[in-house]
N, C-alpha and C. Protein backbone atom coordinates (compact mmCIF):
# COMPACT_ATOMS: atom_id res chain seq x y z
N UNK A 1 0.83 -1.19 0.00
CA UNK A 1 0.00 0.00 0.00
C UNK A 1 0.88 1.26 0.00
N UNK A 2 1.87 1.34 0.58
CA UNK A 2 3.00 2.20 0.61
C UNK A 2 3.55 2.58 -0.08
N UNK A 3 4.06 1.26 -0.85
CA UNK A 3 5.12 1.49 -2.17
C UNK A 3 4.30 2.13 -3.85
N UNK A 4 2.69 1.75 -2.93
CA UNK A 4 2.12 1.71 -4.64
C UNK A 4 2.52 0.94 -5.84
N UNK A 5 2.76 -0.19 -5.18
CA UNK A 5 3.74 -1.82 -6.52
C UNK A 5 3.03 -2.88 -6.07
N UNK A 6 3.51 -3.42 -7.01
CA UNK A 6 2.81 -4.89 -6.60
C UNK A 6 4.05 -5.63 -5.67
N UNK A 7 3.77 -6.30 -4.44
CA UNK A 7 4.78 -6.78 -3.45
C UNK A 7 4.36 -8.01 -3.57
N UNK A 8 5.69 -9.34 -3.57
CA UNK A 8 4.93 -10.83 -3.27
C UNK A 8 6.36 -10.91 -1.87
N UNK A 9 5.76 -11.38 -1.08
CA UNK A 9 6.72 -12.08 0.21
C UNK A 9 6.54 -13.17 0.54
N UNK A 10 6.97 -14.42 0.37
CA UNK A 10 7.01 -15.53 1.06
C UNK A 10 7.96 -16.06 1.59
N UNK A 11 7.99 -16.50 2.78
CA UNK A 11 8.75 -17.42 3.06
C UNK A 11 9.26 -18.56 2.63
N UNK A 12 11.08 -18.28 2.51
CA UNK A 12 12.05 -19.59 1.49
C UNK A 12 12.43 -20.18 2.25
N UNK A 13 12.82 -19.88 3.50
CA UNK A 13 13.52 -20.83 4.30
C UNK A 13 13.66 -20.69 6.06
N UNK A 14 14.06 -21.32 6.68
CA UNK A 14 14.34 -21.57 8.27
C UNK A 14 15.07 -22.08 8.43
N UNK A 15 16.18 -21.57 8.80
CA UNK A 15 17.70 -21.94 9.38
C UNK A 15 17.92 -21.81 10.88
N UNK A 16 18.93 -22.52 11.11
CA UNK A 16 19.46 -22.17 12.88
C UNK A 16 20.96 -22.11 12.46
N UNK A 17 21.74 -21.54 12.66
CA UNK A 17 23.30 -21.19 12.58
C UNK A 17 23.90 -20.33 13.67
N UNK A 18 25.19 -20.60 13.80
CA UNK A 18 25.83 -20.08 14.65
C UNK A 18 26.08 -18.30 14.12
N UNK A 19 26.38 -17.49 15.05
CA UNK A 19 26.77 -16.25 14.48
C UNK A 19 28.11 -16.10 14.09
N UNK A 20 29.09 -16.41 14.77
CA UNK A 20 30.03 -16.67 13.31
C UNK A 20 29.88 -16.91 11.93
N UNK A 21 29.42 -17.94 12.00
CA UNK A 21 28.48 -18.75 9.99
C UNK A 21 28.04 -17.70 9.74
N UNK A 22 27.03 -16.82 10.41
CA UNK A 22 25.92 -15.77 9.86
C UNK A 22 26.59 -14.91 9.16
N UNK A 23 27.78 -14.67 10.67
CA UNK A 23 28.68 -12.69 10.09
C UNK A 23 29.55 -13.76 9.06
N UNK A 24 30.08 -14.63 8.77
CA UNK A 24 30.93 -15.16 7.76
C UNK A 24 30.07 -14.68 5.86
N UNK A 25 28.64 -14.93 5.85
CA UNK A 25 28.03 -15.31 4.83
C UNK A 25 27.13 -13.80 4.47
N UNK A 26 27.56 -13.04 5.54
CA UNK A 26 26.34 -11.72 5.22
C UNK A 26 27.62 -11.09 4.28
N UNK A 27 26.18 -10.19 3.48
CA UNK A 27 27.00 -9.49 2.52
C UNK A 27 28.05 -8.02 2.88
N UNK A 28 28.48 -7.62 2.35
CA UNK A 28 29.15 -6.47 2.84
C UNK A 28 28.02 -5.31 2.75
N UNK A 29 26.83 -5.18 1.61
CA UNK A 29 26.26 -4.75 1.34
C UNK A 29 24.92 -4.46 1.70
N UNK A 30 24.74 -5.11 2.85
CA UNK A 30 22.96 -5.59 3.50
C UNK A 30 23.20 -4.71 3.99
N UNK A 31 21.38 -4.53 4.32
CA UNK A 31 20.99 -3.04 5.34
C UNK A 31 20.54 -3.98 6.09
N UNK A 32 21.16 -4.05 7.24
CA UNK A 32 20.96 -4.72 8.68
C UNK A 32 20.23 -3.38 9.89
N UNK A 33 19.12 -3.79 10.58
CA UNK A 33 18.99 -3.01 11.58
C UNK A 33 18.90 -4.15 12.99
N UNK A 34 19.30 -3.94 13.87
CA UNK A 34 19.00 -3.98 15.21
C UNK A 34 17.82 -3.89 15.72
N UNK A 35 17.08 -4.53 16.59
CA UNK A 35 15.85 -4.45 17.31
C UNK A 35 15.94 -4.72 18.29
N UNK A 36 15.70 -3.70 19.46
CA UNK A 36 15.75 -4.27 20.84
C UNK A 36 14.50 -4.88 21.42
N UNK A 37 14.10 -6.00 22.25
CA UNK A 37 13.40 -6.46 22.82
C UNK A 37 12.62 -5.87 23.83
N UNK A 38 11.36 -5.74 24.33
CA UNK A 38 10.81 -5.25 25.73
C UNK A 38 11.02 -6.67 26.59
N UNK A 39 11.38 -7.52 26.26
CA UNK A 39 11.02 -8.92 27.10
C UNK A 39 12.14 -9.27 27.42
N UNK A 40 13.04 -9.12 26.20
CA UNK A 40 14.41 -9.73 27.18
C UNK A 40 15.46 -8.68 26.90
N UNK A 41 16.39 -8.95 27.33
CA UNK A 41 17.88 -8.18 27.29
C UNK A 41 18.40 -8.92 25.74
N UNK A 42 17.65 -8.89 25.09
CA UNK A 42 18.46 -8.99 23.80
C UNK A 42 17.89 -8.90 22.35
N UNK A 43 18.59 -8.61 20.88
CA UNK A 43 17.89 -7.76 20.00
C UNK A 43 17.26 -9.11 18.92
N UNK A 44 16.84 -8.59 18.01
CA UNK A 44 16.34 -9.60 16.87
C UNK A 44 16.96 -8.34 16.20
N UNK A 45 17.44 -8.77 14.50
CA UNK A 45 18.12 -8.07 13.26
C UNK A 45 17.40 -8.83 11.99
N UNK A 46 17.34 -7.22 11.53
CA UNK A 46 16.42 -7.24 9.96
C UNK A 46 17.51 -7.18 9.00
N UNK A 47 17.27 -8.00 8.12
CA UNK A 47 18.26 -7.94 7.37
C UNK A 47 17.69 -7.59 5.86
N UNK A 48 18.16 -6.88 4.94
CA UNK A 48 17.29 -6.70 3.79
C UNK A 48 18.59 -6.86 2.42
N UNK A 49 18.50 -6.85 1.39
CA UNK A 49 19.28 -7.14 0.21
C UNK A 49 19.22 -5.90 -0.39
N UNK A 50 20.51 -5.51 -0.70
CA UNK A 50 21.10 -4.19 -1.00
C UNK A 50 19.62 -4.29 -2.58
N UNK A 51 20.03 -5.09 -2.90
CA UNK A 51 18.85 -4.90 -4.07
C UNK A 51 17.93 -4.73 -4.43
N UNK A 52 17.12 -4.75 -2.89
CA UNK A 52 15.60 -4.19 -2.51
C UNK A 52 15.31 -3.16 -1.89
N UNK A 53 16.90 -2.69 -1.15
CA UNK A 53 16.65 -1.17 -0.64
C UNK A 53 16.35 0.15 -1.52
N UNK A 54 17.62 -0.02 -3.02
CA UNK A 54 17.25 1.17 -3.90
C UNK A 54 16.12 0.85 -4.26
N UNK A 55 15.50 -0.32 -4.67
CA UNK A 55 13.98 -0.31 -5.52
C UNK A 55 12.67 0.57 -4.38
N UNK A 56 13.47 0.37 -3.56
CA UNK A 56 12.03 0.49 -2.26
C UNK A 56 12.27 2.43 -2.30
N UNK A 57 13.20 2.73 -2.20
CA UNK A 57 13.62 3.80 -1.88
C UNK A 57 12.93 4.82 -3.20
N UNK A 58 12.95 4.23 -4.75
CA UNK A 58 12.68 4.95 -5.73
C UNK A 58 11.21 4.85 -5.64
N UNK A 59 10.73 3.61 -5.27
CA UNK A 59 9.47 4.11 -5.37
C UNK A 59 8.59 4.64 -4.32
N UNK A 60 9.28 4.90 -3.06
CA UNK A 60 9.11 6.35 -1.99
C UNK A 60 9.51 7.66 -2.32
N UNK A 61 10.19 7.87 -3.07
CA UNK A 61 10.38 8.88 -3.66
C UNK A 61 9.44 9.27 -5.12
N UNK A 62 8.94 8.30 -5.52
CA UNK A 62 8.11 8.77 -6.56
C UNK A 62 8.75 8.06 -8.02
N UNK A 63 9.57 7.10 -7.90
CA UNK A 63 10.38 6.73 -9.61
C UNK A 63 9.46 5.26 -9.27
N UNK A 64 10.02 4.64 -10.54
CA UNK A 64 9.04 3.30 -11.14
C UNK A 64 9.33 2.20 -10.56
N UNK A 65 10.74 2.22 -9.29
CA UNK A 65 11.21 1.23 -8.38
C UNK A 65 12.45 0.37 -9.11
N UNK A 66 12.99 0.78 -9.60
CA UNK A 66 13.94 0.58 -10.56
C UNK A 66 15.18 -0.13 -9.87
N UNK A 67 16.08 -1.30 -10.31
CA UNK A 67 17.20 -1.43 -9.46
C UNK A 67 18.51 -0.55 -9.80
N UNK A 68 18.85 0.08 -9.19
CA UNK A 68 20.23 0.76 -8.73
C UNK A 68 21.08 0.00 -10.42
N UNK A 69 21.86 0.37 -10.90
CA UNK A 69 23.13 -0.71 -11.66
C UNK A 69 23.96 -0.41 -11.17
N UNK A 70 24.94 0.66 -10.44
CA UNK A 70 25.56 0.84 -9.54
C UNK A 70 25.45 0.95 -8.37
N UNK A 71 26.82 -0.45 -7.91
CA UNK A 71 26.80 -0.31 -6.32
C UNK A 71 27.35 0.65 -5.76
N UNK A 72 26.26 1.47 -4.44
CA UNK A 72 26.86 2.43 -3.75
C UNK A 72 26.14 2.22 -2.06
N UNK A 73 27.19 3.20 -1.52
CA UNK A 73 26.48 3.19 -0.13
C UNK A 73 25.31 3.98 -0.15
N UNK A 74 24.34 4.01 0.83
CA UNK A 74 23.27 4.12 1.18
C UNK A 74 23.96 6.07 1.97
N UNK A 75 23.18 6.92 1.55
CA UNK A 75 23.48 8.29 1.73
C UNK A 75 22.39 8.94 3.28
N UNK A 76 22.46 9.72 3.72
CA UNK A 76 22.32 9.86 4.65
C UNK A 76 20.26 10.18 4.76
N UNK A 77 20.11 10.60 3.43
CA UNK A 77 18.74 10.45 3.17
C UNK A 77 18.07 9.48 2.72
N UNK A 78 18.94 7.94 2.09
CA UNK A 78 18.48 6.75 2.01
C UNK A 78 18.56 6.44 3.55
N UNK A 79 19.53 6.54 4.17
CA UNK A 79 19.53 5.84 5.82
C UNK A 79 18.04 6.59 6.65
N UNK A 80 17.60 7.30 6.38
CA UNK A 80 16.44 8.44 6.60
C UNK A 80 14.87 7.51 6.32
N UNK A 81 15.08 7.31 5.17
CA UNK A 81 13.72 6.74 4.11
C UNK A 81 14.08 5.67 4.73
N UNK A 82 14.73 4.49 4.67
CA UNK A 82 15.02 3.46 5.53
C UNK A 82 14.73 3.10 6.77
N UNK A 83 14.83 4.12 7.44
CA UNK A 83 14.51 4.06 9.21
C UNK A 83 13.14 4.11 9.17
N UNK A 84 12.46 4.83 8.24
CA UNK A 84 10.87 4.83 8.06
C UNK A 84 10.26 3.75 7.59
N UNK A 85 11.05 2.91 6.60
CA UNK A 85 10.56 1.47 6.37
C UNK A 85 10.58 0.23 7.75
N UNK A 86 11.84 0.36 8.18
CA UNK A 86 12.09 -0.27 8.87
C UNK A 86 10.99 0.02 10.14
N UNK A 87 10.73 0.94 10.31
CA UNK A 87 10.10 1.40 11.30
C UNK A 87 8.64 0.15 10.97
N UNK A 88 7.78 0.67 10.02
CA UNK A 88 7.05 -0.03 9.41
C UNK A 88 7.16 -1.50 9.26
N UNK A 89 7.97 -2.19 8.74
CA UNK A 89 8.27 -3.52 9.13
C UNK A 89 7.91 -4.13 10.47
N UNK A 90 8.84 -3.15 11.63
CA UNK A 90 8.33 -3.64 12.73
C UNK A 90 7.00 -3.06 13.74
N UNK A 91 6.48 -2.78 13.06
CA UNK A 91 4.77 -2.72 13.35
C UNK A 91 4.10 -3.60 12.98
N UNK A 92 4.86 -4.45 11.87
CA UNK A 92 3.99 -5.35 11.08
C UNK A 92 4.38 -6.87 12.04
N UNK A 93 5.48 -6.87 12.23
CA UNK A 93 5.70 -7.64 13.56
C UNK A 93 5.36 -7.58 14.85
N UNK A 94 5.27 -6.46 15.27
CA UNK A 94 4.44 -6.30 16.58
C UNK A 94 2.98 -6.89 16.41
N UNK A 95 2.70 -6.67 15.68
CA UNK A 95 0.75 -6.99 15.28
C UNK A 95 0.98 -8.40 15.38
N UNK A 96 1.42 -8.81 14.98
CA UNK A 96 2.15 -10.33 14.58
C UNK A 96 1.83 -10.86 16.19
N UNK A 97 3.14 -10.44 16.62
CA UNK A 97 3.05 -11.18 18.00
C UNK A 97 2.44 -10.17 19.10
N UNK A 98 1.70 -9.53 18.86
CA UNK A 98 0.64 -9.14 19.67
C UNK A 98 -0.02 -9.49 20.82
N UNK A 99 -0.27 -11.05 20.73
CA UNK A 99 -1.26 -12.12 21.84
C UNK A 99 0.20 -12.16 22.37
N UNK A 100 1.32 -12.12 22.14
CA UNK A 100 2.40 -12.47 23.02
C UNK A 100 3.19 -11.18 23.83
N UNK A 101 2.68 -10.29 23.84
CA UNK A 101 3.06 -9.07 24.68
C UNK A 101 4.29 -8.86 24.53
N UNK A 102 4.80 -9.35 22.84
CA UNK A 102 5.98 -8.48 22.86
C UNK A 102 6.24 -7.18 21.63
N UNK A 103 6.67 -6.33 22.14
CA UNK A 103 7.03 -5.06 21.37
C UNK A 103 9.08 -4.79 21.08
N UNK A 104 9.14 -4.35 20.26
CA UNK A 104 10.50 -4.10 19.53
C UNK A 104 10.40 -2.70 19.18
N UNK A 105 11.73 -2.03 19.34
CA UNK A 105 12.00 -0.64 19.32
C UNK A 105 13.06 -0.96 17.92
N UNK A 106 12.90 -0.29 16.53
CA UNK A 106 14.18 -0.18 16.03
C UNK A 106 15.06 0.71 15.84
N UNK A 107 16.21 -0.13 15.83
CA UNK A 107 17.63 1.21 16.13
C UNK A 107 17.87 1.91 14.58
N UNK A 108 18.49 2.22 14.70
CA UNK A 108 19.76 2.71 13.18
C UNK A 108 20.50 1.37 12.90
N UNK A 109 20.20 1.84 11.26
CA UNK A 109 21.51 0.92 10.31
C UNK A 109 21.96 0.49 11.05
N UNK A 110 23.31 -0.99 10.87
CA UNK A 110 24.46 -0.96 10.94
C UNK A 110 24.92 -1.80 10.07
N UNK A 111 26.59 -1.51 9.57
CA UNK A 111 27.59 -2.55 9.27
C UNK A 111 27.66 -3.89 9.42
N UNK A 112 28.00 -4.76 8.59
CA UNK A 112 28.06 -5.95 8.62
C UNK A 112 29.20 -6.31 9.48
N UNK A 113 30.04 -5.63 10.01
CA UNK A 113 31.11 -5.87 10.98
C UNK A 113 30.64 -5.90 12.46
N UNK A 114 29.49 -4.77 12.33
CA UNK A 114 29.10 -4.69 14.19
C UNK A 114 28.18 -5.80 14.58
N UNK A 115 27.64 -7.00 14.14
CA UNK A 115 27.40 -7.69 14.12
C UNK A 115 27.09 -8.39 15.06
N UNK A 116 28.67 -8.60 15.95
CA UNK A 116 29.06 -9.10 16.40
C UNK A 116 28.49 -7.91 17.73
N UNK A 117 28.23 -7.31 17.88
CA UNK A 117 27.59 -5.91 18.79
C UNK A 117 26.58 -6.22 19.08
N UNK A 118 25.92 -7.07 18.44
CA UNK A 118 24.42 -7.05 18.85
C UNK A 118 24.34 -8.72 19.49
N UNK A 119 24.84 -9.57 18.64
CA UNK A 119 24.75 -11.15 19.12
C UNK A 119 26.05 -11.61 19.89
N UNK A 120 26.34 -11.89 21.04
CA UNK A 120 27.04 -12.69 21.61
C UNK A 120 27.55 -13.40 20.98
N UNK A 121 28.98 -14.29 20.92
CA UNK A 121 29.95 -14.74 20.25
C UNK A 121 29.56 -16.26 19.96
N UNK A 122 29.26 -16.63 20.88
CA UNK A 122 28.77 -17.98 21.01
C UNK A 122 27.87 -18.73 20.46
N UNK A 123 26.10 -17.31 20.52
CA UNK A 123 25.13 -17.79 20.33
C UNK A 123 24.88 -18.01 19.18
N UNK A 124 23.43 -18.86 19.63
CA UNK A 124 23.25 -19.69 18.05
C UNK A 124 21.58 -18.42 17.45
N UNK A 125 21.55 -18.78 16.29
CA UNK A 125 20.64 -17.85 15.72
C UNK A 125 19.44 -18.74 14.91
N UNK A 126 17.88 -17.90 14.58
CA UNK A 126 17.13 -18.81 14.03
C UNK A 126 17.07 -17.46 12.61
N UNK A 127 17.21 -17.88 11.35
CA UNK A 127 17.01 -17.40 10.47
C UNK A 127 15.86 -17.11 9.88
N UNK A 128 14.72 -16.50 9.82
CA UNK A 128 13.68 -16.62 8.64
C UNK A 128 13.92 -15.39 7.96
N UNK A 129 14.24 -16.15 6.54
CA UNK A 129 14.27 -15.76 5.24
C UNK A 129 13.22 -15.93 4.28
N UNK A 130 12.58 -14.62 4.04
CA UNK A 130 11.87 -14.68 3.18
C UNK A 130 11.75 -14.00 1.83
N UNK A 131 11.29 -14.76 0.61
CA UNK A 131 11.79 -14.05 -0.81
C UNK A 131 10.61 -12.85 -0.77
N UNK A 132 11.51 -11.71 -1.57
CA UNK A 132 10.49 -10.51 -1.76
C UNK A 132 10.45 -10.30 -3.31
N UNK A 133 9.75 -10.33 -3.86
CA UNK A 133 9.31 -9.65 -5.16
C UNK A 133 8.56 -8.24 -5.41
N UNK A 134 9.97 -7.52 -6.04
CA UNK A 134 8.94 -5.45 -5.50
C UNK A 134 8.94 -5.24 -7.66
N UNK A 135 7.81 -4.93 -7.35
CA UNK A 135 7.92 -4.99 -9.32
C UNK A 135 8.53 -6.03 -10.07
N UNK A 136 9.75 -5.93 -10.27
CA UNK A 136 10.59 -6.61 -11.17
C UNK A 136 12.15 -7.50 -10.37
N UNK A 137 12.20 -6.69 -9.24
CA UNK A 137 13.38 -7.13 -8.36
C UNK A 137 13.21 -8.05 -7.44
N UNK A 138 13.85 -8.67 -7.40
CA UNK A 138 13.89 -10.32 -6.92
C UNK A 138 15.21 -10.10 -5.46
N UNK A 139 14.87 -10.23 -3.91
CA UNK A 139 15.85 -10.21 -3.62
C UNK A 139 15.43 -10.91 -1.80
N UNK A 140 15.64 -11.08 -0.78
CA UNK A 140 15.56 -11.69 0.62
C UNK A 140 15.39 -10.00 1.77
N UNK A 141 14.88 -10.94 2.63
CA UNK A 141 14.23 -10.23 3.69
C UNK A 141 14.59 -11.04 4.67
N UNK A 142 15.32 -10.56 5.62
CA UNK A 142 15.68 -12.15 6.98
C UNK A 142 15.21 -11.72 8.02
N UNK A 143 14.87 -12.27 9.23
CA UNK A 143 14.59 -11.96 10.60
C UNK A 143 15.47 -12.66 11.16
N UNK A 144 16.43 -12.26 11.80
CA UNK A 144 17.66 -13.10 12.31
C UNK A 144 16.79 -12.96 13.81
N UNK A 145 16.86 -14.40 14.79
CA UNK A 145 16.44 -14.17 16.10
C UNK A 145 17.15 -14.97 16.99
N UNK A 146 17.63 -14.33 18.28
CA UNK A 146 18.61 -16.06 18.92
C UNK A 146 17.77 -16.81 19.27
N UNK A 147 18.35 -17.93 19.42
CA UNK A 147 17.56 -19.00 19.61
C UNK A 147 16.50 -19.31 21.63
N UNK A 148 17.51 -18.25 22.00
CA UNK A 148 16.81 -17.59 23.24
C UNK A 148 15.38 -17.13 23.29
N UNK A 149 15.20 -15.96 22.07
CA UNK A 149 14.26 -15.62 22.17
C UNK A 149 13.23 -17.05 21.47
N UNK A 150 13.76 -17.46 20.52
CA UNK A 150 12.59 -18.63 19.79
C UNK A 150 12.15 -19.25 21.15
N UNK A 151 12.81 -19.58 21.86
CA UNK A 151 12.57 -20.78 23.12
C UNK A 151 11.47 -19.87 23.78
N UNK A 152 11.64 -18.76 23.72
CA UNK A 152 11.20 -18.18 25.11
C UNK A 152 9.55 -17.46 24.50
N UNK A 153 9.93 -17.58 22.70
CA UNK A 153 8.13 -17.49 22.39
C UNK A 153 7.05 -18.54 22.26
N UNK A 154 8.18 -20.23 21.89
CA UNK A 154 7.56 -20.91 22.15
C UNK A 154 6.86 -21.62 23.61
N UNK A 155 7.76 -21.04 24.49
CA UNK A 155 6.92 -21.06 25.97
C UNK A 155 5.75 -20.59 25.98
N UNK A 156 5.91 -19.29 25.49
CA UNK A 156 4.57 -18.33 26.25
C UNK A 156 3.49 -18.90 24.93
N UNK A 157 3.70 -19.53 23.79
CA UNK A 157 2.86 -19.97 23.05
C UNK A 157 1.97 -21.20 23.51
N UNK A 158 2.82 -22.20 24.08
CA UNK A 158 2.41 -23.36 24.91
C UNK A 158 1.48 -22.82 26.20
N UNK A 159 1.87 -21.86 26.99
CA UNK A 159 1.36 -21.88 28.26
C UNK A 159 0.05 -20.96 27.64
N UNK A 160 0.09 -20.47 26.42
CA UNK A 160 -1.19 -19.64 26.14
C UNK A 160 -2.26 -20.54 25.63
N UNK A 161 -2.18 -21.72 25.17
CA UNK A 161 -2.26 -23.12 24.16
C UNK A 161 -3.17 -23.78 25.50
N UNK A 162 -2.36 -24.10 26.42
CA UNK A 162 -2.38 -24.78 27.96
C UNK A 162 -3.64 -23.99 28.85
N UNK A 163 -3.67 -22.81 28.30
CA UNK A 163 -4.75 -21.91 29.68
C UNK A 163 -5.83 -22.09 28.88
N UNK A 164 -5.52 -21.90 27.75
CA UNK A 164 -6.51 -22.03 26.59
C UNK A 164 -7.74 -23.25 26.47
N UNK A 165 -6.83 -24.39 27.21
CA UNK A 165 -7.25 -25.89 27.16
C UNK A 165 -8.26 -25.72 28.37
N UNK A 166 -6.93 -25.38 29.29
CA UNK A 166 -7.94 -25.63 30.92
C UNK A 166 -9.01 -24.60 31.28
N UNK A 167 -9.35 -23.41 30.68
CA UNK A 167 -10.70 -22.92 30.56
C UNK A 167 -11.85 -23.58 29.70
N UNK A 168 -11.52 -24.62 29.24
CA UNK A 168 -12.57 -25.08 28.75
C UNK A 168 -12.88 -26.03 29.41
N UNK A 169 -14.22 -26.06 30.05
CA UNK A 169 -15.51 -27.20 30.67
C UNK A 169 -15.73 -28.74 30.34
N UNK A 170 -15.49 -29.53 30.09
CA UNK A 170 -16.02 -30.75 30.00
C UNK A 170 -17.24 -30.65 29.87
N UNK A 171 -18.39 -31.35 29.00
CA UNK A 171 -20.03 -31.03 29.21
C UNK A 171 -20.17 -32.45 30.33
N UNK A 172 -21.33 -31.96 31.27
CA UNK A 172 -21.37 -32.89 31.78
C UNK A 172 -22.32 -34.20 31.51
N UNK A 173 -21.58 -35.48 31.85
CA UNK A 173 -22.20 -36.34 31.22
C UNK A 173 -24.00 -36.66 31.80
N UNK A 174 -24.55 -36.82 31.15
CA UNK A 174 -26.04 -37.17 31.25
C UNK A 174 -26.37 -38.31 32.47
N UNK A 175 -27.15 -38.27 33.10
CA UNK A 175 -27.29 -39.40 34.23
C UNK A 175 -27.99 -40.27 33.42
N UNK A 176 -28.58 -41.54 34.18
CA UNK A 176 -28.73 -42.48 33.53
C UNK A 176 -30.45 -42.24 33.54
N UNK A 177 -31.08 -41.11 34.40
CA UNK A 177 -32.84 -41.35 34.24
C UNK A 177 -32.76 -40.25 32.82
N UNK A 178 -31.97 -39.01 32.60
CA UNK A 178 -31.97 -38.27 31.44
C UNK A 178 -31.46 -39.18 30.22
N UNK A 179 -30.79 -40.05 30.13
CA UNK A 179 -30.55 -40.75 29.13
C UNK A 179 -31.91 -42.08 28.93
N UNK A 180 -32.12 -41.95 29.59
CA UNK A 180 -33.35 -43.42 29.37
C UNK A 180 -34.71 -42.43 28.99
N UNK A 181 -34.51 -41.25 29.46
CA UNK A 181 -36.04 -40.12 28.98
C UNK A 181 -35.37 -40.07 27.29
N UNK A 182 -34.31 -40.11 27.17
CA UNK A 182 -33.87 -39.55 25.98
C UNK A 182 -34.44 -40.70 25.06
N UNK A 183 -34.40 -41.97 25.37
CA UNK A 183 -34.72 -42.91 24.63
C UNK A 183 -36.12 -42.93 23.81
């Protein structure tokens, strides 16, 4: 509705990888943002394909969404228009997990080097990657999340699943003079 294009997004894949593997395989070129958590002490990262940022960007500005043919960095008024998408993105995730009372603040850009700034050295990560189609450009959308937080939504999914169960009544069974009237 935003872009005024036709958008297709689906989901290609679900990975778990270490963050080493991750920062090894990201591009030099991704617009990565940071997201901090209200629930826990730690972020989820958007990751987008340099090749979907100029298309997105031209057609916020008013052009036909065109891809870039030259690679360049992202200027201080693409990082601008960006923070406003991104912003948007994660509204569309909040709605999302909504029944789960969690909310995300997003930061500014960063480098594919600081990476390592946001995820702990150790931890392991859950990937969802999903393909985007904006007009004509073909390119990924990731939700990088640690595997902390996955654990800790599939809890509150179960125990919501679980309350869900035990508010519901049993009917009670019929005695035996209402079942013989029934006859």
């Amino acid at each position: 509705l935003y872009l005024g294009a036709s958008l297709r997004l689906k989901l290609a894949a679900l990975e778990q990888e270490a963050v080493a593997e991750y920062f090894s395989r990201t591009a030099a070129n991704s617009y990565l943002v940071p997201c901090s958590l209200n629930v826990m002490e730690t972020n989820i990262l958007l990751e987008m394909d340099i090749d979907l940022v100029f298309p997105v960007i031209d057609l916020l500005l008013g052009g036909a969404g065109t891809a870039s043919e030259e690679a360049r960095e992202l200027t201080e008024i693409d990082e601008e228009i960006m923070q406003s998408v991104t912003s948007l993105i994660v509204s569309q995730i909040e709605s999302a997990w909504q029944t789960l009372n969690v909310s995300l603040t997003a930061g500014r850009g960063i480098k594919p080097n600081m990476i390592q700034q946001v995820f702990t050295a150790n931890e392991k990560l859950v990937l969802l990657v999903f393909e985007m189609t904006l007009g004509g450009t073909n390119g990924c959308i990731s939700i990088v999340l640690p595997t902390s937080f996955v654990g800790f939504l599939l809890r509150r999914l179960n125990a919501m699943t679980s309350k869900k169960a035990s508010s519901l009544r049993p009917l009670r069974s019929p005695t035996l003079r209402e079942r013989i009237l029934e006859c």
